[in-house]
Protein backbone atom coordinates (compact mmCIF):
# COMPACT_ATOMS: atom_id res chain seq x y z
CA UNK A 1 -26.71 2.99 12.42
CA UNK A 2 -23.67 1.32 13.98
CA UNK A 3 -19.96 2.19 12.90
CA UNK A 4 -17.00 0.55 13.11
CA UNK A 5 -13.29 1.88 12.21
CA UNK A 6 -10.01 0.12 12.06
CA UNK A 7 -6.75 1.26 12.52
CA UNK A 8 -3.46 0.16 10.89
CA UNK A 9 -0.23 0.89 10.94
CA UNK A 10 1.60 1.51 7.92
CA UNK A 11 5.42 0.21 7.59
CA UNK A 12 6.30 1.11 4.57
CA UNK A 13 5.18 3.35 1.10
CA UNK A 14 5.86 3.06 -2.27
CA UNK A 15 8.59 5.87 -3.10
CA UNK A 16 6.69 6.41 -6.90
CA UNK A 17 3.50 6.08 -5.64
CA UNK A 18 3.42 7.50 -2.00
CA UNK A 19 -0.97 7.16 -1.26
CA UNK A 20 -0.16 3.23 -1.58
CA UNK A 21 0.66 1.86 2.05
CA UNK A 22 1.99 -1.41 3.30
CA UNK A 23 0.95 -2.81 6.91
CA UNK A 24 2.87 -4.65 8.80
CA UNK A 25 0.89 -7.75 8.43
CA UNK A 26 1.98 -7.37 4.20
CA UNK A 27 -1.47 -6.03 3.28
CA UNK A 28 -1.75 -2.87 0.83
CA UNK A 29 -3.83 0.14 0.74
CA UNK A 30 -4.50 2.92 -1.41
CA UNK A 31 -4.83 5.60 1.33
CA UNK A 32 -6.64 8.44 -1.49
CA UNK A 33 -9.73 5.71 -1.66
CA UNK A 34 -9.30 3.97 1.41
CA UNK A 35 -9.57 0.79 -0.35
CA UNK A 36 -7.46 -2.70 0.31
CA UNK A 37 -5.26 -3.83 -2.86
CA UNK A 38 -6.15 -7.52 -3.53
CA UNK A 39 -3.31 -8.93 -4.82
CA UNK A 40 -3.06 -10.59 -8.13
CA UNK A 41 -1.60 -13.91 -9.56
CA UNK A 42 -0.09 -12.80 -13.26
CA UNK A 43 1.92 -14.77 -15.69
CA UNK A 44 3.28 -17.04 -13.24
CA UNK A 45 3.59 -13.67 -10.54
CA UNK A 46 2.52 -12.56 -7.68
CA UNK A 47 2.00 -9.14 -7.39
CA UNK A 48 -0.27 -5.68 -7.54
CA UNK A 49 -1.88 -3.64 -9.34
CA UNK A 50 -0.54 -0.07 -8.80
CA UNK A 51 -2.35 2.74 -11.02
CA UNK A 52 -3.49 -0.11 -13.49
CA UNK A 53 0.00 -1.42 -13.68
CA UNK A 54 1.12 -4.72 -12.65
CA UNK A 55 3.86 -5.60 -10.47
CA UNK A 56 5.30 -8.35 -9.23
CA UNK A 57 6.62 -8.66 -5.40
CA UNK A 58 9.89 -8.84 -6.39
CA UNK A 59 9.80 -5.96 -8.29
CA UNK A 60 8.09 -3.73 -5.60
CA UNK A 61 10.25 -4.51 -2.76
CA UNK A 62 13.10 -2.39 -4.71
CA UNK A 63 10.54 0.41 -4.67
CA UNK A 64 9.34 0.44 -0.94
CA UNK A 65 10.08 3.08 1.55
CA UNK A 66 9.61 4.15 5.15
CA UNK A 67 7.03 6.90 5.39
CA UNK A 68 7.98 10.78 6.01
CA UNK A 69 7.05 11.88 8.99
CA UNK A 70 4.61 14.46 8.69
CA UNK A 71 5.01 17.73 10.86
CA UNK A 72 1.32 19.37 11.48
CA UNK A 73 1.06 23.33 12.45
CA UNK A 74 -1.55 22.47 14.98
């Protein structure tokens, strides 16, 4: 069996919902699942679905944050 991994790095996070991530080439992941967002045309919209909930671009870019650095004991 052959594996392959890929590495991204994360920009920014969604300050209400901190396990979704945005990439620096404007893709989103839920980083709990591991899974890519696909983003979703809605009422005229363009937007995601975050934790069944729709929203739009614009109203997620008041929402986005830079991720915490995380300190590790080890």
């Amino acid at each position: 069996m052959n594996t392959i991994s890929i590495s991204y790095t994360v920009l920014y996070e969604i300050d209400f919902a901190t396990h979704y991530k945005f990439t620096k080439h404007k893709e989103c992941f839920n980083a709990k699942t591991g899974r890519k967002i696909k983003q979703v045309y809605k009422n005229g919209s363009i937007g995601y679905n975050i934790n069944s909930k729709f929203y739009s671009l614009t109203r997620l870019k008041k929402h986005l944050a830079k991720p915490k650095k995380e300190i590790l004991p080890f």
